[in-house]
C-alpha atoms as a PDB file:
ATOM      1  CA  UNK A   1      78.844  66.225 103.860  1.00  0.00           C
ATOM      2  CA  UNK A   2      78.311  63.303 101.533  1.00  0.00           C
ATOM      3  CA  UNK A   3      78.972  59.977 102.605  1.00  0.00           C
ATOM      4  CA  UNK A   4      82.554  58.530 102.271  1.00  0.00           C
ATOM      5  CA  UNK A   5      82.663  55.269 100.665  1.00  0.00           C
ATOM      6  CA  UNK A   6      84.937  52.078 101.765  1.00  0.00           C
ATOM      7  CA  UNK A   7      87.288  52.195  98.786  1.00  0.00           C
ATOM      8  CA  UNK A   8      87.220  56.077  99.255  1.00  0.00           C
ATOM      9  CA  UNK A   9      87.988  55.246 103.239  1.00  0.00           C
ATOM     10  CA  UNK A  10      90.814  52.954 102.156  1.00  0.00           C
ATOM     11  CA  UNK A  11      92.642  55.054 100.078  1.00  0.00           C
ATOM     12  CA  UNK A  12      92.869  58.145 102.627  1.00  0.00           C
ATOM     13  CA  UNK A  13      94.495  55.663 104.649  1.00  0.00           C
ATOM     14  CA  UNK A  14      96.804  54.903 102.066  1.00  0.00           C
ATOM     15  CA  UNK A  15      97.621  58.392 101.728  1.00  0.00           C
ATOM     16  CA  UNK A  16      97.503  59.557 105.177  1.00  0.00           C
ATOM     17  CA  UNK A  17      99.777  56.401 106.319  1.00  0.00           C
ATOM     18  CA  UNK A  18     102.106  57.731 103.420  1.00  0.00           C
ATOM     19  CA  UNK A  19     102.597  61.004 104.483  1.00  0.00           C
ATOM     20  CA  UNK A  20     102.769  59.825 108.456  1.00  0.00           C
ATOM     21  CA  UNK A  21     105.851  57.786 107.042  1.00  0.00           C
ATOM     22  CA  UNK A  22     107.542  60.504 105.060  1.00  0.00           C
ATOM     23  CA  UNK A  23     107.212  63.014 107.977  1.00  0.00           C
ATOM     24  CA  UNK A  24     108.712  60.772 110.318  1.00  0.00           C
ATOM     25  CA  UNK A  25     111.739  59.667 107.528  1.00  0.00           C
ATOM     26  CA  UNK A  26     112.505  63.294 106.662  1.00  0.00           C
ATOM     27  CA  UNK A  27     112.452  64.381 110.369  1.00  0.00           C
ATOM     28  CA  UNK A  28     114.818  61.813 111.402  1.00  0.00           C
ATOM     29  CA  UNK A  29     117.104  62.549 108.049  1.00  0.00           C
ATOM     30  CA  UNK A  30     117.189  66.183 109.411  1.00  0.00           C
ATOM     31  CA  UNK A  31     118.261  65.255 112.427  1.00  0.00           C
ATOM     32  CA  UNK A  32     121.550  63.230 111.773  1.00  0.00           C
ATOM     33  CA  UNK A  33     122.626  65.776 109.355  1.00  0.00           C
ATOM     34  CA  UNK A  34     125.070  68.473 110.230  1.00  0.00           C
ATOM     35  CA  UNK A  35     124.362  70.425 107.096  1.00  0.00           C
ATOM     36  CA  UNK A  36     121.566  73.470 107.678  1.00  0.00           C
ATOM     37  CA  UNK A  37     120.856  73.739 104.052  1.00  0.00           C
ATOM     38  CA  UNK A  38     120.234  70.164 103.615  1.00  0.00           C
ATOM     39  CA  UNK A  39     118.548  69.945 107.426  1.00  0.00           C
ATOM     40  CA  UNK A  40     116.181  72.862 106.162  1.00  0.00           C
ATOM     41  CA  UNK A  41     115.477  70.654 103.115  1.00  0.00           C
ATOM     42  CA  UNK A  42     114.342  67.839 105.332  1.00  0.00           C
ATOM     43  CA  UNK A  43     112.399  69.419 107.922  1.00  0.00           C
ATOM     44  CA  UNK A  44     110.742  71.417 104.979  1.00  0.00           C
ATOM     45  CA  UNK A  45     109.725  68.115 103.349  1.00  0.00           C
ATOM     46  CA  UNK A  46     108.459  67.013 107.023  1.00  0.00           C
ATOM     47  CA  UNK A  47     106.481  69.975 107.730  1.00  0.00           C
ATOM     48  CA  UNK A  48     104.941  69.708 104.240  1.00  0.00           C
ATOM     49  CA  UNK A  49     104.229  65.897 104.736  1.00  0.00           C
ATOM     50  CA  UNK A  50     102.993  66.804 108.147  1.00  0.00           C
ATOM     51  CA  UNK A  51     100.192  69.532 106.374  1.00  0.00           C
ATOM     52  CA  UNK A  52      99.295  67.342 103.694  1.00  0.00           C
ATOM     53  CA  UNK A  53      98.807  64.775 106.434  1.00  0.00           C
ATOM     54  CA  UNK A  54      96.431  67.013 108.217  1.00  0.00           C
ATOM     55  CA  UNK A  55      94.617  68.078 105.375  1.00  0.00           C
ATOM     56  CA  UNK A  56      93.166  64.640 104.538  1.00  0.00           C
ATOM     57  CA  UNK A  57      92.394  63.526 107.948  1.00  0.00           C
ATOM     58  CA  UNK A  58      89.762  66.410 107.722  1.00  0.00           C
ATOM     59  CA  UNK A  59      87.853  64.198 105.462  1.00  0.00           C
ATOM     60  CA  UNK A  60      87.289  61.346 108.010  1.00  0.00           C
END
């Protein structure tokens, strides 16, 4: 694999920090809501934040 460089380093953390933020947010929306359609709608953007989260750490 090629080499990663430090700006390249910096913004996966961006983007990973990001997406560690919105799965946390949207998993705490979904649970103080009493609403399943709008609980599925949260934990839907969670699990997605959660994947996309995983998907870049495979680059460090």
């Amino acid at each position: 694999m090629a080499e990663i460089s430090v700006l390249d380093l910096q913004n996966l953390r961006h983007l990973i920090g990001g997406y560690s933020t919105t799965h946390c947010k949207m998993t705490d929306y979904a649970s103080k809501t009493d609403d399943p359609e709008i609980k599925k709608l949260f934990q839907d953007a969670a699990d997605s934040a959660m994947k996309n989260k995983q998907e870049l750490m495979k680059f460090l």
